[in-house]
N, C-alpha and C. Protein backbone atom coordinates (compact mmCIF):
# COMPACT_ATOMS: atom_id res chain seq x y z
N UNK A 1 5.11 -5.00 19.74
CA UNK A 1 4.84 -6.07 18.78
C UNK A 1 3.76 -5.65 17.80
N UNK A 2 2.93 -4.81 18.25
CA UNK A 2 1.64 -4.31 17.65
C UNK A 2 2.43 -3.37 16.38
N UNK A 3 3.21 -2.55 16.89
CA UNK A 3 3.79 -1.79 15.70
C UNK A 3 4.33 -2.36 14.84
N UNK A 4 5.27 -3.44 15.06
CA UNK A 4 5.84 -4.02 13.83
C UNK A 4 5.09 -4.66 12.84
N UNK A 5 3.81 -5.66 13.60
CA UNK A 5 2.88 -5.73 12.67
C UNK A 5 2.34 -5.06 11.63
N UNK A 6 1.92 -3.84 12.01
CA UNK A 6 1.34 -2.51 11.46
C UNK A 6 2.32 -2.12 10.70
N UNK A 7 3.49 -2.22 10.44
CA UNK A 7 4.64 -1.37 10.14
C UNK A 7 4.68 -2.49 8.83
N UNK A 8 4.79 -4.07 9.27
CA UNK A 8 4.84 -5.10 8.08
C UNK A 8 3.63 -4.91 7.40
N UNK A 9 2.58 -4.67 7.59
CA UNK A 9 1.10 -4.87 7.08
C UNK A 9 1.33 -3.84 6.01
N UNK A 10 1.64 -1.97 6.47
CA UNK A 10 1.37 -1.12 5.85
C UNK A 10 2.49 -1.13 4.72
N UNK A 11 3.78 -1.58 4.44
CA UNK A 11 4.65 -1.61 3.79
C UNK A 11 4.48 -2.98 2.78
N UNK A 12 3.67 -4.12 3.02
CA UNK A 12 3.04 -4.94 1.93
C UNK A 12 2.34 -4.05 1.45
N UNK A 13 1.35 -3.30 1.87
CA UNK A 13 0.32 -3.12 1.45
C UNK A 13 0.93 -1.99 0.02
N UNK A 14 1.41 -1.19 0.35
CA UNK A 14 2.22 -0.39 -0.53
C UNK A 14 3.21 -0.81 -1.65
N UNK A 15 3.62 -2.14 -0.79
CA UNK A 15 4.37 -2.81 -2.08
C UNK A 15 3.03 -3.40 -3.25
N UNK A 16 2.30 -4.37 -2.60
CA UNK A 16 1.16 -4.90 -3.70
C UNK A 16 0.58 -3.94 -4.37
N UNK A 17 0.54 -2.63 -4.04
CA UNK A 17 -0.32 -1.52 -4.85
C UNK A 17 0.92 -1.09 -5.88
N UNK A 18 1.99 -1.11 -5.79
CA UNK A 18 3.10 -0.75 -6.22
C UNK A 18 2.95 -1.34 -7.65
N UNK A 19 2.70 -3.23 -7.11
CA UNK A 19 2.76 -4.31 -8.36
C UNK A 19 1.23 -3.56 -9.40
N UNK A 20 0.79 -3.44 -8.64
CA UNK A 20 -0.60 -3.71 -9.55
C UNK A 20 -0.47 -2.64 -10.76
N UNK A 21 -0.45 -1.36 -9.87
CA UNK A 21 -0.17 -0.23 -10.85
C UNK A 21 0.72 -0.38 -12.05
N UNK A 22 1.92 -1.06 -11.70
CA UNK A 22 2.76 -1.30 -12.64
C UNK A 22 2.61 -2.59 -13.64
N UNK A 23 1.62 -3.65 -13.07
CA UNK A 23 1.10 -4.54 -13.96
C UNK A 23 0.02 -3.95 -15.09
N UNK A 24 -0.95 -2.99 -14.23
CA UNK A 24 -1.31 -1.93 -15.54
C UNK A 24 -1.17 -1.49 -16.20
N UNK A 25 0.19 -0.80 -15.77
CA UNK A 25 0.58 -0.05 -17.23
C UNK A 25 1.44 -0.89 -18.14
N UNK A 26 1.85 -1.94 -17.76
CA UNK A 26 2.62 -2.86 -18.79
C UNK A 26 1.84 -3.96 -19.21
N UNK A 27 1.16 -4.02 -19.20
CA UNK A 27 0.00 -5.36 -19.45
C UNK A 27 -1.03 -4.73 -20.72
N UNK A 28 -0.94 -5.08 -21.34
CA UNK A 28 -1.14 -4.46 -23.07
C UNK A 28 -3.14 -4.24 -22.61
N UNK A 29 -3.82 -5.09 -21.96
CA UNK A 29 -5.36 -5.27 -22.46
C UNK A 29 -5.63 -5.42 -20.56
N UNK A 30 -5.17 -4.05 -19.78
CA UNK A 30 -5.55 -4.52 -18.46
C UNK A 30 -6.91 -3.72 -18.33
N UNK A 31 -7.60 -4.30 -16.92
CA UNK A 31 -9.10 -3.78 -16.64
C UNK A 31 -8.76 -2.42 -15.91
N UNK A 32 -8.87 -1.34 -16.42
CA UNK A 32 -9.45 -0.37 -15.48
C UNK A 32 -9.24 -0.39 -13.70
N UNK A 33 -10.41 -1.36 -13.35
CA UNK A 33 -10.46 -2.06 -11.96
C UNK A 33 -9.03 -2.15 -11.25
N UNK A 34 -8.04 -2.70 -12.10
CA UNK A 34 -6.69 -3.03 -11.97
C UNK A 34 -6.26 -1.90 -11.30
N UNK A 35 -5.83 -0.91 -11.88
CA UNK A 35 -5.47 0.39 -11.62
C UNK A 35 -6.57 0.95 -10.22
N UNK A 36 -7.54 0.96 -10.13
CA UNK A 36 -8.04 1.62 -9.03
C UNK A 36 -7.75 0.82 -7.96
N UNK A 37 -7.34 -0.46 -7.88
CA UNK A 37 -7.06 -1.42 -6.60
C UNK A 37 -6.06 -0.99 -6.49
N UNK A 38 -4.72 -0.59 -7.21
CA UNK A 38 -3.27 -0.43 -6.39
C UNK A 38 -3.79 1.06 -6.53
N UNK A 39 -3.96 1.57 -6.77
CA UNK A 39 -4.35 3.20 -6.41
C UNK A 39 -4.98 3.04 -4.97
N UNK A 40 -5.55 2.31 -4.65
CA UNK A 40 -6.41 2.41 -3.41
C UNK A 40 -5.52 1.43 -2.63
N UNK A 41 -4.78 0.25 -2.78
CA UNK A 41 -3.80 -0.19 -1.46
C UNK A 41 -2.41 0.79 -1.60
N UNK A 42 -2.16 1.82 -2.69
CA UNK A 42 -1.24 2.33 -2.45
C UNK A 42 -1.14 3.61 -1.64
N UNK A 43 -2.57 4.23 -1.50
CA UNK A 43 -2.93 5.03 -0.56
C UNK A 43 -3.19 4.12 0.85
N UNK A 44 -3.33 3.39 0.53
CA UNK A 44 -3.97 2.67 2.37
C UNK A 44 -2.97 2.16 2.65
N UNK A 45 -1.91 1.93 2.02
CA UNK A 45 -0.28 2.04 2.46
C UNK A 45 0.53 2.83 2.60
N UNK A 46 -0.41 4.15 2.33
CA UNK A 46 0.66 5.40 2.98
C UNK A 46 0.21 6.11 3.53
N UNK A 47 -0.84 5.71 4.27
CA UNK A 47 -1.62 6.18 5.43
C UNK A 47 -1.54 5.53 6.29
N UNK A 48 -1.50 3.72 6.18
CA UNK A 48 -1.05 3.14 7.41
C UNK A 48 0.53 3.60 7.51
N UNK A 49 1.46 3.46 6.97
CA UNK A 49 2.79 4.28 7.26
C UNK A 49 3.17 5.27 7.97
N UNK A 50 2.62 6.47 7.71
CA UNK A 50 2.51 7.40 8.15
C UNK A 50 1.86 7.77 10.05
N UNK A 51 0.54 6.56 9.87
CA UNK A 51 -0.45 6.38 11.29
C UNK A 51 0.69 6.05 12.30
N UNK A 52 1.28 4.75 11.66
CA UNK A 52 2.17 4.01 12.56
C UNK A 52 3.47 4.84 12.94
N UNK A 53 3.72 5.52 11.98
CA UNK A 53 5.22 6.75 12.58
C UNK A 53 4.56 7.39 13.83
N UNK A 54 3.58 7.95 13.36
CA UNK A 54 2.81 8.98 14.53
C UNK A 54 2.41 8.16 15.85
N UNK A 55 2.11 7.12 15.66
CA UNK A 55 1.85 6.18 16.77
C UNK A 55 3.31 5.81 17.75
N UNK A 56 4.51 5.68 16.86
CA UNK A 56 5.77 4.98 17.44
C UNK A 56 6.18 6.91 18.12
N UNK A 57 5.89 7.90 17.23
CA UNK A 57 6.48 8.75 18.26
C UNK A 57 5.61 9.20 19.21
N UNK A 58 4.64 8.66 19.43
CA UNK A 58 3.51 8.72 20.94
C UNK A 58 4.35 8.08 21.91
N UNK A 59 4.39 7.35 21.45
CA UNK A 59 5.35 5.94 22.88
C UNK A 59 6.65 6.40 23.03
């Protein structure tokens, strides 16, 4: 149950970094800030991804 959590958590997390980035670059007058938040949940969504593979092939 723990994995699927982790598995839903890390695959939002990658999707919302997904949005943001792409609200940046199409958003005529965006902040800077914008871009480093989905830069940074889009890495912490493909590191939790990745954790959780390595975790499911432990078990």
């Amino acid at each position: 149950m723990a994995l699927l959590i982790r598995k839903l958590f890390s695959a939002l997390t990658f999707k919302i970094g997904l949005i943001l980035i792409l609200s940046w670059f199409y958003w005529a007058d965006s902040p800077l800030l914008l871009l480093i938040t989905g830069l940074g949940l889009l890495l912490l969504g493909i590191v939790g991804v990745v954790t959780t593979i390595a975790k499911a092939e432990e078990e």
